[in-house]
N, C-alpha and C. Protein backbone atom coordinates (compact mmCIF):
# COMPACT_ATOMS: atom_id res chain seq x y z
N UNK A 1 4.53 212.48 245.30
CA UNK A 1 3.72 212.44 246.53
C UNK A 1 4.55 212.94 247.71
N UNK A 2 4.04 213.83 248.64
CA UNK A 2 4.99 214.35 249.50
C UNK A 2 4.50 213.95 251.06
N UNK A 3 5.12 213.12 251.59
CA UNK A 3 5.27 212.49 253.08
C UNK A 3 5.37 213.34 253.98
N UNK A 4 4.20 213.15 254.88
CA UNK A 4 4.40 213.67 256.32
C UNK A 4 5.42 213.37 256.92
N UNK A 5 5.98 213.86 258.09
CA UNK A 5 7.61 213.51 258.58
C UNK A 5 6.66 212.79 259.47
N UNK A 6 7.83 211.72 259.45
CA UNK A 6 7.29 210.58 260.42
C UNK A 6 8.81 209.50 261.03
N UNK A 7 9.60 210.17 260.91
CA UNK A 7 10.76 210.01 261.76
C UNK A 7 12.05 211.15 261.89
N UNK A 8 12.81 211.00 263.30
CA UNK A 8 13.72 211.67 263.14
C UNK A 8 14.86 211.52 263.33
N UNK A 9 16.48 211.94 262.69
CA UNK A 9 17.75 211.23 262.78
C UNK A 9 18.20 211.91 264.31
N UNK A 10 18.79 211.17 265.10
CA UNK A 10 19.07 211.77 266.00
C UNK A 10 20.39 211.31 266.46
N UNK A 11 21.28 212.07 266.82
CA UNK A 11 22.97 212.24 267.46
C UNK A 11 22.72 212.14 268.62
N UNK A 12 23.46 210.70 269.11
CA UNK A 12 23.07 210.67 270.43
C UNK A 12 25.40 211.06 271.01
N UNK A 13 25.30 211.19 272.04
CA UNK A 13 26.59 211.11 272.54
C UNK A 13 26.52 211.54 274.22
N UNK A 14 27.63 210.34 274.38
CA UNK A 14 28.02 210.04 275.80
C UNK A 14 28.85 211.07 276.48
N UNK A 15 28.63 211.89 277.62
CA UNK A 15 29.44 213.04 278.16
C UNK A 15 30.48 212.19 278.65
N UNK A 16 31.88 213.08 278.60
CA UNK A 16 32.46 213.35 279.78
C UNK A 16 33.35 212.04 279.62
N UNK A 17 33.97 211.41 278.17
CA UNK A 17 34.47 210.44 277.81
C UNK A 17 35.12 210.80 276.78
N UNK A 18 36.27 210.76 276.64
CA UNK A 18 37.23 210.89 274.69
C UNK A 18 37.98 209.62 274.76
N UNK A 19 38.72 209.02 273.73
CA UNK A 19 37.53 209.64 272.02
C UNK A 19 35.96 208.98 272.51
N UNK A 20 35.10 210.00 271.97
CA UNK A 20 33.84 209.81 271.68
C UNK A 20 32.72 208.26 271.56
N UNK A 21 32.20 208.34 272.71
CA UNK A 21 31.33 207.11 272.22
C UNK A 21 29.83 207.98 271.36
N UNK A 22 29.50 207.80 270.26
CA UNK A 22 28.21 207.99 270.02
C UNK A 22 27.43 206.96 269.12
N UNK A 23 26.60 207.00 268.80
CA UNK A 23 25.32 206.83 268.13
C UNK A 23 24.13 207.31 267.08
N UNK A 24 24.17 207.39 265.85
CA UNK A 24 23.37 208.20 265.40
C UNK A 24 21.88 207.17 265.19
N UNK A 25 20.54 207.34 264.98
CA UNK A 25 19.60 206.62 265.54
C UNK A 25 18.51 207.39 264.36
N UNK A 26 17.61 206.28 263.82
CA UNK A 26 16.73 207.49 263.03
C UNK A 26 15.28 206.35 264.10
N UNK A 27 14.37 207.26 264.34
CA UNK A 27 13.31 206.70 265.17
C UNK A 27 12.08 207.40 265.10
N UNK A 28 10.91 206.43 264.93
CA UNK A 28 9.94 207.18 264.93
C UNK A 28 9.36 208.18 265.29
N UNK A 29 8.78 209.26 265.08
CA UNK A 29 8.27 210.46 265.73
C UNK A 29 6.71 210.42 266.51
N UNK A 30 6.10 209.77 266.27
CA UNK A 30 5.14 209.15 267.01
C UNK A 30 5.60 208.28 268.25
N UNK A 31 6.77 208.06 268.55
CA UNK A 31 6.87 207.29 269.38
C UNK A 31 7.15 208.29 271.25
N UNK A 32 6.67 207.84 271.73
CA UNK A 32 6.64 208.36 273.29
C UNK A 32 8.14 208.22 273.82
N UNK A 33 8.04 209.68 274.75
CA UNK A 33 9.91 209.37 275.78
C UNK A 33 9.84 208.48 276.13
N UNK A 34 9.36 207.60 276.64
CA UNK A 34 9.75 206.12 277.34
C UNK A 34 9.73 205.08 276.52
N UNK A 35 9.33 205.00 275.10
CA UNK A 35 10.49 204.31 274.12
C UNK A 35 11.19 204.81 273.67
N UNK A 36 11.44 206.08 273.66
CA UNK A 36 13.03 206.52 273.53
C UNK A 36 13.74 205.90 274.62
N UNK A 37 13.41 206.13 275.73
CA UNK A 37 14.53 205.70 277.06
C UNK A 37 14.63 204.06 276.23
N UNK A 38 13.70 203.13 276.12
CA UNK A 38 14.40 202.08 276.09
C UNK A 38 15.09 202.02 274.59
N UNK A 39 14.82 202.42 273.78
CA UNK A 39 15.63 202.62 272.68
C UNK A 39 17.10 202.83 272.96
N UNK A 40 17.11 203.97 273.74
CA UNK A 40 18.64 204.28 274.06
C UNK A 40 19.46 203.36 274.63
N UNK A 41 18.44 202.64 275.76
CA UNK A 41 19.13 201.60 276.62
C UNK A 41 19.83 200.21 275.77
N UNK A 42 18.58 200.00 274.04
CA UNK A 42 19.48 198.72 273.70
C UNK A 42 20.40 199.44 272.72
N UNK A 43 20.66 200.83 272.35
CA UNK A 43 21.56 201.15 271.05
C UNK A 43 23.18 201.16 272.27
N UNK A 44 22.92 201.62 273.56
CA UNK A 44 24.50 201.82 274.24
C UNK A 44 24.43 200.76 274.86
N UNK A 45 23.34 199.66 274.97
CA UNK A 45 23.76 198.74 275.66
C UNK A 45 23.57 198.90 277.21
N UNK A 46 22.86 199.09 277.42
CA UNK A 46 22.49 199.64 279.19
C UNK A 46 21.51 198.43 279.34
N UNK A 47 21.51 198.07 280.78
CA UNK A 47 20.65 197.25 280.56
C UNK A 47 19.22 197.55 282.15
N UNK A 48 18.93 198.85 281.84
CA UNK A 48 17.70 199.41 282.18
C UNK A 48 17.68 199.14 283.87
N UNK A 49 18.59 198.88 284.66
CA UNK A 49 18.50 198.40 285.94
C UNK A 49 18.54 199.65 286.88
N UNK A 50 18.47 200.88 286.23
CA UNK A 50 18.45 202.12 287.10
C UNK A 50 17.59 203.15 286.90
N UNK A 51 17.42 204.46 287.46
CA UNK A 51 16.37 205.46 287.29
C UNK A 51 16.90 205.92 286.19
N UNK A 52 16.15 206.91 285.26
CA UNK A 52 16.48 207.59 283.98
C UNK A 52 15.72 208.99 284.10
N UNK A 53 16.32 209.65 283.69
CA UNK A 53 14.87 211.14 283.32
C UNK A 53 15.16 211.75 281.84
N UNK A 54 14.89 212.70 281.02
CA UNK A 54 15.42 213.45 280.41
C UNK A 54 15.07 215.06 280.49
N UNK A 55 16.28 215.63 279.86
CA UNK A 55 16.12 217.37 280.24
C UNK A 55 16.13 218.15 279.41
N UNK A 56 14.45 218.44 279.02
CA UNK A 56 14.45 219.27 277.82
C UNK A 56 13.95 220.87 277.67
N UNK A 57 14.38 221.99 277.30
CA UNK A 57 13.51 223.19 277.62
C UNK A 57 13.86 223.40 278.84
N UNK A 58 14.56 223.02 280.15
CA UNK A 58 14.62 223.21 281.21
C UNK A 58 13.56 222.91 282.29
N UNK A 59 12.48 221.57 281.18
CA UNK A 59 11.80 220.56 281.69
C UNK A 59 12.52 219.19 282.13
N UNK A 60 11.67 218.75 283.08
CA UNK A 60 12.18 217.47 283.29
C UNK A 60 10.96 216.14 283.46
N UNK A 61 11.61 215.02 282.42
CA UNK A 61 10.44 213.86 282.04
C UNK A 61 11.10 212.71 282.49
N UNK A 62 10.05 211.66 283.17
CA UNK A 62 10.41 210.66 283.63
C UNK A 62 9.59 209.85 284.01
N UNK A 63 9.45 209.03 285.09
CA UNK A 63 8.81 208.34 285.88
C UNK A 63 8.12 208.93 287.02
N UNK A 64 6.96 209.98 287.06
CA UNK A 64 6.61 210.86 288.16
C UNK A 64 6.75 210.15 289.53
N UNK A 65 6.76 208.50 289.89
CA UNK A 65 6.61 207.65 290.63
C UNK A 65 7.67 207.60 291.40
N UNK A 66 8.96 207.73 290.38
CA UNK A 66 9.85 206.85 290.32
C UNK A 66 11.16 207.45 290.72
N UNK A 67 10.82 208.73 289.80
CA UNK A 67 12.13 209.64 289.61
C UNK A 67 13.08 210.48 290.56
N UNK A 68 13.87 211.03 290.42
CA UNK A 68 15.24 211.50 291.41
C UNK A 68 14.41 212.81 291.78
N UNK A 69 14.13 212.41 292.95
CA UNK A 69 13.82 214.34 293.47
C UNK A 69 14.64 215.41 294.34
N UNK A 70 15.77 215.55 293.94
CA UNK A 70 16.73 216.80 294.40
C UNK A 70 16.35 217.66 294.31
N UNK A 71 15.49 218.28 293.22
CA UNK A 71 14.20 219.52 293.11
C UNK A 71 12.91 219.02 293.64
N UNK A 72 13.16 219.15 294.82
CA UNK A 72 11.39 218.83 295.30
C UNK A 72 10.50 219.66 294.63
N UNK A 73 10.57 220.97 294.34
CA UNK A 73 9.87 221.78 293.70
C UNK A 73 9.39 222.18 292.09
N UNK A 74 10.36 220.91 291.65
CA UNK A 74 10.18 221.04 290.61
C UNK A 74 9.26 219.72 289.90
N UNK A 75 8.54 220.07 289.01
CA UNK A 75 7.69 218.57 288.43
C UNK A 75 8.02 218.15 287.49
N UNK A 76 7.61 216.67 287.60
CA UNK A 76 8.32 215.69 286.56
C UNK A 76 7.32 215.50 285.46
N UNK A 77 7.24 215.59 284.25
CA UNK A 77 6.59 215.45 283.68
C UNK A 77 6.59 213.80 282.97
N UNK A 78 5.24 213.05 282.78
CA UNK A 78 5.64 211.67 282.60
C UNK A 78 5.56 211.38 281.21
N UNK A 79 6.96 210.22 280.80
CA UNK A 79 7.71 210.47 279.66
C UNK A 79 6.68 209.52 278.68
N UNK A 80 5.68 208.71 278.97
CA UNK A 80 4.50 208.27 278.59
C UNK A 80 3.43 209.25 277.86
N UNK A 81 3.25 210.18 278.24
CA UNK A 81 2.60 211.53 277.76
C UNK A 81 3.46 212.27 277.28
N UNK A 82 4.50 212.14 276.24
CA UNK A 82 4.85 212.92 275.80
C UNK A 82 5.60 212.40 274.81
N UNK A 83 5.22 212.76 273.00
CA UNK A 83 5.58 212.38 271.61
C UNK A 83 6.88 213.08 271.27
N UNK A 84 7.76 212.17 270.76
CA UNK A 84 8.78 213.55 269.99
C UNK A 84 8.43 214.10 268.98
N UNK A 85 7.16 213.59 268.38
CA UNK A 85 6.38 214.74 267.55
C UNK A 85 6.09 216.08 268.05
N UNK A 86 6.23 215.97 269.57
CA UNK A 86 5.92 217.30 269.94
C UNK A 86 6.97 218.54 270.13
N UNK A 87 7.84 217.97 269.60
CA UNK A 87 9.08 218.54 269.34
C UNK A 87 9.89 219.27 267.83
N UNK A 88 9.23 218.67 266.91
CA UNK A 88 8.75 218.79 265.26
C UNK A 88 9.71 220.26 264.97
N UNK A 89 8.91 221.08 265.63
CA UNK A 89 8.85 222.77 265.29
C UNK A 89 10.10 223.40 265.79
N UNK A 90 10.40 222.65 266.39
CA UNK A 90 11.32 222.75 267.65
C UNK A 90 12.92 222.80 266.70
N UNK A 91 13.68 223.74 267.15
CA UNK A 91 15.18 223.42 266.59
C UNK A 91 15.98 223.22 268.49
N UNK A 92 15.69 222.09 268.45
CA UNK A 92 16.46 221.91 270.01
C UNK A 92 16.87 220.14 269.86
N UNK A 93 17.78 220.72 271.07
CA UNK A 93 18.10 219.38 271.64
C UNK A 93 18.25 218.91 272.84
N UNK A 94 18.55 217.77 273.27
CA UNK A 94 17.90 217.50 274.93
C UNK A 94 18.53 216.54 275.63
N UNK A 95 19.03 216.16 277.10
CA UNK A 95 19.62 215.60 277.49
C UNK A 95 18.83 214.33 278.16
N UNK A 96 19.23 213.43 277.97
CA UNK A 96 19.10 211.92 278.49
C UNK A 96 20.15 211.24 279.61
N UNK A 97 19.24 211.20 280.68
CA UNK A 97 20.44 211.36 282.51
C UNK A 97 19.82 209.41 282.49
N UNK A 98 21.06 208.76 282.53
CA UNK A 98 20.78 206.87 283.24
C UNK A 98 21.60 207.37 284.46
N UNK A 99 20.92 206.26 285.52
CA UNK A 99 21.47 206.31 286.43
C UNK A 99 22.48 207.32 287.39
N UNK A 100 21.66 207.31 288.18
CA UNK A 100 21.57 208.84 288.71
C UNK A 100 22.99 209.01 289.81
N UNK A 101 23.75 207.34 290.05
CA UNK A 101 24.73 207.55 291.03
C UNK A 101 25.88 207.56 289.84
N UNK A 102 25.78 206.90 288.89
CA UNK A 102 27.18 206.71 288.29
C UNK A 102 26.97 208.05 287.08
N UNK A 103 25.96 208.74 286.83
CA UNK A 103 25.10 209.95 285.94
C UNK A 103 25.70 209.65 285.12
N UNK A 104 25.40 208.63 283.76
CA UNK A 104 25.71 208.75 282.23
C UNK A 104 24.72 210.07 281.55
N UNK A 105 25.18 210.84 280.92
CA UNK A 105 24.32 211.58 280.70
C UNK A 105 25.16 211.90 279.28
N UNK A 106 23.88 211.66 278.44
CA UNK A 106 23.64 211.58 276.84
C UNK A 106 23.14 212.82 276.15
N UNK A 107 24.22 213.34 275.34
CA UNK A 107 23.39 214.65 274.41
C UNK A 107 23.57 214.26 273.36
N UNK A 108 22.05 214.68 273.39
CA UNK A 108 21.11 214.22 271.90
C UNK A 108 20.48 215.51 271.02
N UNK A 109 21.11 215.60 269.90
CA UNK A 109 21.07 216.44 268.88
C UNK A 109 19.88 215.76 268.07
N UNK A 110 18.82 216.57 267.71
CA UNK A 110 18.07 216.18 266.46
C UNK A 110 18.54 216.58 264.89
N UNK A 111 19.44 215.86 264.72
CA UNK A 111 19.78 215.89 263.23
C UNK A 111 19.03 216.22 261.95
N UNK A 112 17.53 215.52 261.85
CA UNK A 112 17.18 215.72 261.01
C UNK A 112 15.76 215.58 260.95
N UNK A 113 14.93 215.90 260.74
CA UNK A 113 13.47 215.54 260.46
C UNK A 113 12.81 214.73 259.49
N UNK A 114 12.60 213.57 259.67
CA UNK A 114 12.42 212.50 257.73
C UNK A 114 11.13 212.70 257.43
N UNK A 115 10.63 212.56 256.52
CA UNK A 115 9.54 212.09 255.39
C UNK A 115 9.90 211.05 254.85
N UNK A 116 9.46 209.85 255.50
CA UNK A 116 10.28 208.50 254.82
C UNK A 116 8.98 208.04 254.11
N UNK A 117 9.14 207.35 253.07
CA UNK A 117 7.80 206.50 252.17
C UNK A 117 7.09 205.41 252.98
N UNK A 118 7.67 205.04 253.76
CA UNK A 118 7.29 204.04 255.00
C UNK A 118 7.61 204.37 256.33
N UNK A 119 6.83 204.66 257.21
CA UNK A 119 6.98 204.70 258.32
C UNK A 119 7.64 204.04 259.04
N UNK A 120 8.84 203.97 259.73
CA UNK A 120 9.47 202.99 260.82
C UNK A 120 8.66 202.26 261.60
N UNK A 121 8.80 200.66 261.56
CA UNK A 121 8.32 200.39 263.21
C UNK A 121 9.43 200.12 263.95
N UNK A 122 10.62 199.97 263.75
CA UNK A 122 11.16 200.21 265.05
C UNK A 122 12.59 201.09 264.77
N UNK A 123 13.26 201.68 265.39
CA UNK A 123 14.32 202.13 265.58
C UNK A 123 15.62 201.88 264.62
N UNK A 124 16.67 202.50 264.42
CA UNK A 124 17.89 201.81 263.21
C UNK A 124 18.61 202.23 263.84
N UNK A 125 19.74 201.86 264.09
CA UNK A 125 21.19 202.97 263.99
C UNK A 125 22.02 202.70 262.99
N UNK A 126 22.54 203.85 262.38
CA UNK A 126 23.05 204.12 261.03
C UNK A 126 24.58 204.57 261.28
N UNK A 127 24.93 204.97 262.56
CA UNK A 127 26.38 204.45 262.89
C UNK A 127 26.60 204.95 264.31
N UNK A 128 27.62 204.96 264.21
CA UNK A 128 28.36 205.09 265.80
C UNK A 128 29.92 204.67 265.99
N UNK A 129 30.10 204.93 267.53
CA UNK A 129 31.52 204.83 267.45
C UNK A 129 31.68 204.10 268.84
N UNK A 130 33.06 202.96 269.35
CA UNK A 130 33.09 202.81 270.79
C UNK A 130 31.99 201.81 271.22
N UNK A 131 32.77 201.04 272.52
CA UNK A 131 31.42 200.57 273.30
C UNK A 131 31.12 201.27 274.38
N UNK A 132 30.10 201.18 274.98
CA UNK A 132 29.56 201.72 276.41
C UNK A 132 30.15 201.10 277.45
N UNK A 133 30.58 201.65 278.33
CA UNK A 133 31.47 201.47 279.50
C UNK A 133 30.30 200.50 280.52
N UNK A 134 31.26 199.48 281.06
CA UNK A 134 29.84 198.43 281.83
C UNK A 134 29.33 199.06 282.66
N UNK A 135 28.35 198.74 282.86
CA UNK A 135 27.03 198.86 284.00
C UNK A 135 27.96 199.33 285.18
N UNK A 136 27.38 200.34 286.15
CA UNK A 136 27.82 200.04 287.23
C UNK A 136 29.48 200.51 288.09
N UNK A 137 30.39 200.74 286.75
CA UNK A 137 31.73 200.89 286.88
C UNK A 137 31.86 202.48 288.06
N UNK A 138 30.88 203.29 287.74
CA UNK A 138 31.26 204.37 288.33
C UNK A 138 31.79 205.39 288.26
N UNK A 139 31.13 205.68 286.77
CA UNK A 139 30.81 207.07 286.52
C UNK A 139 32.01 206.93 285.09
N UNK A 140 32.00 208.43 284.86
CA UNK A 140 33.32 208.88 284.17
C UNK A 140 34.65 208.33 284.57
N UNK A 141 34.66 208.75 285.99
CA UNK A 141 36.27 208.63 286.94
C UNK A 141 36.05 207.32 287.06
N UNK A 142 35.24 206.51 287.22
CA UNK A 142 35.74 204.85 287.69
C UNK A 142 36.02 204.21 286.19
N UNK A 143 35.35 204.73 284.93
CA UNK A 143 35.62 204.19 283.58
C UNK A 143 37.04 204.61 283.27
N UNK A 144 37.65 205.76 283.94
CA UNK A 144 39.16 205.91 283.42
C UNK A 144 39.81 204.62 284.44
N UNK A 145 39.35 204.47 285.93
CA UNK A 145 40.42 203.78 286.51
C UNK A 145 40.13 202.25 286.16
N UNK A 146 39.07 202.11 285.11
CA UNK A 146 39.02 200.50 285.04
C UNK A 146 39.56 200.00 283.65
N UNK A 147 39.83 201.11 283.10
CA UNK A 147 40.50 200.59 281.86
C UNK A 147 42.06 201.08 282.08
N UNK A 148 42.49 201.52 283.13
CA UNK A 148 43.80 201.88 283.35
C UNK A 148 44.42 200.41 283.67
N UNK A 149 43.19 199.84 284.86
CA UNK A 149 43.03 198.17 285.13
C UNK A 149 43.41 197.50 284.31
N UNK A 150 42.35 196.91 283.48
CA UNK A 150 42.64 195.73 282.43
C UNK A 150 43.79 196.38 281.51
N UNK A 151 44.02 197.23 281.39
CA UNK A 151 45.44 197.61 280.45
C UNK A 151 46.38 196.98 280.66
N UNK A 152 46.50 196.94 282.43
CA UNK A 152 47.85 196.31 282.02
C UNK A 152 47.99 195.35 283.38
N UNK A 153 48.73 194.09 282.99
CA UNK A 153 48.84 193.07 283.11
C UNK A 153 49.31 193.23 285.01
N UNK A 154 49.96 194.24 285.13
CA UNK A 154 50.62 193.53 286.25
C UNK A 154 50.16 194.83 287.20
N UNK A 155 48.86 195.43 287.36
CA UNK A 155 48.13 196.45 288.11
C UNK A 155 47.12 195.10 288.89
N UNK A 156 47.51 195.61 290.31
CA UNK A 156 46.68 195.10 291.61
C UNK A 156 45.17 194.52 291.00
N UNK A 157 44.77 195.29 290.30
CA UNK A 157 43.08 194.78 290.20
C UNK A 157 42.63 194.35 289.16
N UNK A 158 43.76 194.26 287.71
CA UNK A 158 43.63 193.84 286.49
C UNK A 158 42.68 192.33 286.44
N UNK A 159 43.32 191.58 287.66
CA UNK A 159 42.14 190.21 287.02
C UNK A 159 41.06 190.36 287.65
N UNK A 160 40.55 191.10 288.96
CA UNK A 160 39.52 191.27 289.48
C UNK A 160 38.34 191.69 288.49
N UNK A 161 38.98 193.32 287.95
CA UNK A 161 38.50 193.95 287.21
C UNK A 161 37.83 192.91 285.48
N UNK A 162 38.90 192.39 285.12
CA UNK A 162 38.46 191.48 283.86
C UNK A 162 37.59 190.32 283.93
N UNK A 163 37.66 190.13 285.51
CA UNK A 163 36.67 189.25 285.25
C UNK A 163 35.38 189.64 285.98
N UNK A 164 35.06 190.76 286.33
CA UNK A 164 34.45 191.70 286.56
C UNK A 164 33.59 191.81 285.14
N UNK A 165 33.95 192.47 284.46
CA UNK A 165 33.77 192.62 283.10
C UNK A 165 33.56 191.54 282.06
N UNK A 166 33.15 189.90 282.67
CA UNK A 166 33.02 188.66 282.20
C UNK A 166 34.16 188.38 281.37
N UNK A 167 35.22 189.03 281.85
CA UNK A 167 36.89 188.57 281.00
C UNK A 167 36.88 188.75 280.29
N UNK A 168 36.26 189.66 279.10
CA UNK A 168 36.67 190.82 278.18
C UNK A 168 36.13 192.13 277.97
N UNK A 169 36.87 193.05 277.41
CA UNK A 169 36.49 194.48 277.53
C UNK A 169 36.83 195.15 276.59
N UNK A 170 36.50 195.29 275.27
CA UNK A 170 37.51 196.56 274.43
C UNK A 170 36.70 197.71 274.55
N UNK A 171 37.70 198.77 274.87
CA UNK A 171 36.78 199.92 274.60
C UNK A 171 36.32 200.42 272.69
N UNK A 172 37.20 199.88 272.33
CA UNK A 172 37.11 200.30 271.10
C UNK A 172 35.60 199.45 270.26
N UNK A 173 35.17 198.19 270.91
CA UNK A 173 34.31 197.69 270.38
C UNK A 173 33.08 198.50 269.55
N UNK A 174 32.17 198.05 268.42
CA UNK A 174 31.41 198.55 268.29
C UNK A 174 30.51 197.36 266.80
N UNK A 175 29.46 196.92 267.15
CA UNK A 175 28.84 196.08 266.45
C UNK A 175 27.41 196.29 265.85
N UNK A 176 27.31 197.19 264.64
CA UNK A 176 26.63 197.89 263.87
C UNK A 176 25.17 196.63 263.93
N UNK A 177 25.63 195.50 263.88
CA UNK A 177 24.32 194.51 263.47
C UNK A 177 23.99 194.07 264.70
N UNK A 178 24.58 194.15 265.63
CA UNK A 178 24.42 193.31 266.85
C UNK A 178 23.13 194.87 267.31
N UNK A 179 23.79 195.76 267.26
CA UNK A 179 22.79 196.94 268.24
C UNK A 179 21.84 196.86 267.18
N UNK A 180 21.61 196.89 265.77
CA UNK A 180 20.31 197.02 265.45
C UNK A 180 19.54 195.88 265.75
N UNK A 181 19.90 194.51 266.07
CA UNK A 181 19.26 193.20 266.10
C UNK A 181 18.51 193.70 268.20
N UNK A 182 19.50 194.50 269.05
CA UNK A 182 19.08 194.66 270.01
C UNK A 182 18.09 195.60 269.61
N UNK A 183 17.64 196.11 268.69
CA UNK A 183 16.99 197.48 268.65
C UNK A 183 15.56 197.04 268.07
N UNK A 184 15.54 196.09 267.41
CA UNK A 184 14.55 195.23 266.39
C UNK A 184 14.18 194.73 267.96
N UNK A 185 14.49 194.49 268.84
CA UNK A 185 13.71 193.46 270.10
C UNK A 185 13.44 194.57 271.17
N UNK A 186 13.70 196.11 270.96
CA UNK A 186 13.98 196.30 272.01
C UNK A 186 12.29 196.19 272.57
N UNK A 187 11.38 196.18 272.23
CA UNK A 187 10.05 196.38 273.23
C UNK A 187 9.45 194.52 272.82
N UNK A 188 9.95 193.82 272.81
CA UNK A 188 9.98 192.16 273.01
C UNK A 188 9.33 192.02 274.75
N UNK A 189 8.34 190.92 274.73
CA UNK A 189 8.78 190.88 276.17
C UNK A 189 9.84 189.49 276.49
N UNK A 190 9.95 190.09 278.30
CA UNK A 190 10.91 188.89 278.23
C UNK A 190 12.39 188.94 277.86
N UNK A 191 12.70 190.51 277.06
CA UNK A 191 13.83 190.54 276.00
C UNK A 191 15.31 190.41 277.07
N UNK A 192 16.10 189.85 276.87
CA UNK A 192 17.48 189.35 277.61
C UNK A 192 18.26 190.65 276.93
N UNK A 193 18.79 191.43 278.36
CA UNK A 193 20.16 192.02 278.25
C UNK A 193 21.49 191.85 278.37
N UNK A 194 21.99 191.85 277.30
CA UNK A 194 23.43 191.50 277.59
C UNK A 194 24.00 192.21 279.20
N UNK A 195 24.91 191.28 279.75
CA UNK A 195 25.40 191.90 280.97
C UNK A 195 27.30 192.20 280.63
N UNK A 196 27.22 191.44 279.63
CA UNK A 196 28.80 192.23 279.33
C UNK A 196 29.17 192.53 277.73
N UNK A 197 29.99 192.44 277.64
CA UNK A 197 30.87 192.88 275.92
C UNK A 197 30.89 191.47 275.59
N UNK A 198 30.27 191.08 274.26
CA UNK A 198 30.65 189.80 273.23
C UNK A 198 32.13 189.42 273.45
N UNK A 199 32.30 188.47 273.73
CA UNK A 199 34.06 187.97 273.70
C UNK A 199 34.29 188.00 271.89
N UNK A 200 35.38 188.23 271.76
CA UNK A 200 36.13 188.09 270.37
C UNK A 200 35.65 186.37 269.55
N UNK A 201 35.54 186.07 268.72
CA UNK A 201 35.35 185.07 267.97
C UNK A 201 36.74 184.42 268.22
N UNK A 202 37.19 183.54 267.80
CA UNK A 202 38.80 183.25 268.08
C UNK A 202 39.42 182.64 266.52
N UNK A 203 39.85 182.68 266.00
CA UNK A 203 40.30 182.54 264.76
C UNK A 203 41.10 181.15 264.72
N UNK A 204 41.00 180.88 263.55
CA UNK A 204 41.79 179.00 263.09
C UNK A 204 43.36 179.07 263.98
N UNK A 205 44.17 179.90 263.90
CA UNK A 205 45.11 180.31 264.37
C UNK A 205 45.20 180.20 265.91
N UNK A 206 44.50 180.76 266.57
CA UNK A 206 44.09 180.82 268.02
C UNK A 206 43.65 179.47 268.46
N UNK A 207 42.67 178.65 267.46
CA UNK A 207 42.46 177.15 268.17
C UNK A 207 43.33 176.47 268.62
């Protein structure tokens, strides 16, 4: 029996950061840009408190209401009306802009096109690398000077900064079950965003 495609694998990755934070994501194709946006928001951990658009074709989709207008002349197309099924035929890929002062901006490769025997209802991620730099830090350049911070012990802003960051921070973090359990809730109402990085468990040793 041969399956209509009804999801697609997609490479997500964070600009303008090494080594590499990414994400790979397989997600329904019926599903509208604005559950992609929140999709994205629980796989990196964002916790949705800013404007978003995305940039595809040298279109731009968003919140027509809502969205960043530096192109007055240009129109926003709303990310509600628009399927990534409609993208199918398409060998492209497309950029995803959070927050427009600190600009995380996400390129997203469509990896693959599925025919799965069951349709997804919600979202997976199947791996990734890294955590997402907190909310707010300030951009690329403020994520280098805040981990230059907590590095090391005896820099001016190290405890400000850590406890800034609810007193822990690895960049290296990355929790395969934790983002799909955020990903399984992400359209919950009510759903609680984490505001920082899981602290470490502490081991028999450490008690």
């Amino acid at each position: 029996m041969i399956h209509e495609i009804n999801a697609a694998k997609l490479r997500v990755e964070l600009d303008g950061i090494t080594p590499l934070i990414w994400r790979e994501l397989i997600v329904p194709t019926n599903w509208s840009l604005d559950k992609l946006h929140l999709t994205l928001q629980a796989a990196f951990d964002w916790t949705d408190s800013h404007l978003h658009e995305f940039l595809i074709g040298g279109l731009r989709f968003g919140d027509p209401e809502l969205s960043h207008h530096d192109w007055e002349d240009q129109k926003i197309f709303d990310t509600s009306e628009v399927r990534l099924s409609d993208f199918a035929k398409q060998d492209c890929g497309f950029v995803y802009i959070y927050d427009f002062g600190d600009y995380w901006q996400h390129k997203i490769t469509i990896v693959d096109w599925l025919a799965l025997e069951t349709a997804p209802k919600h979202a997976q991620c199947v791996a990734g690398a890294r955590a997402t730099p907190p909310e707010d830090v300030g951009g690329t350049y403020g994520y280098e000077l805040f981990l230059e911070a907590i590095s090391d012990p005896d820099h001016d802003e190290h405890a400000d900064q850590l406890y800034w960051a609810g007193g822990h921070f690895d960049p290296d973090w990355f929790d395969l079950d934790l983002i799909n359990k955020d990903l399984r809730n992400t359209f919950r109402a009510n759903v609680r965003r984490r505001l920082h990085q899981p602290k470490p468990k502490k081991t028999k040793k450490q008690r």
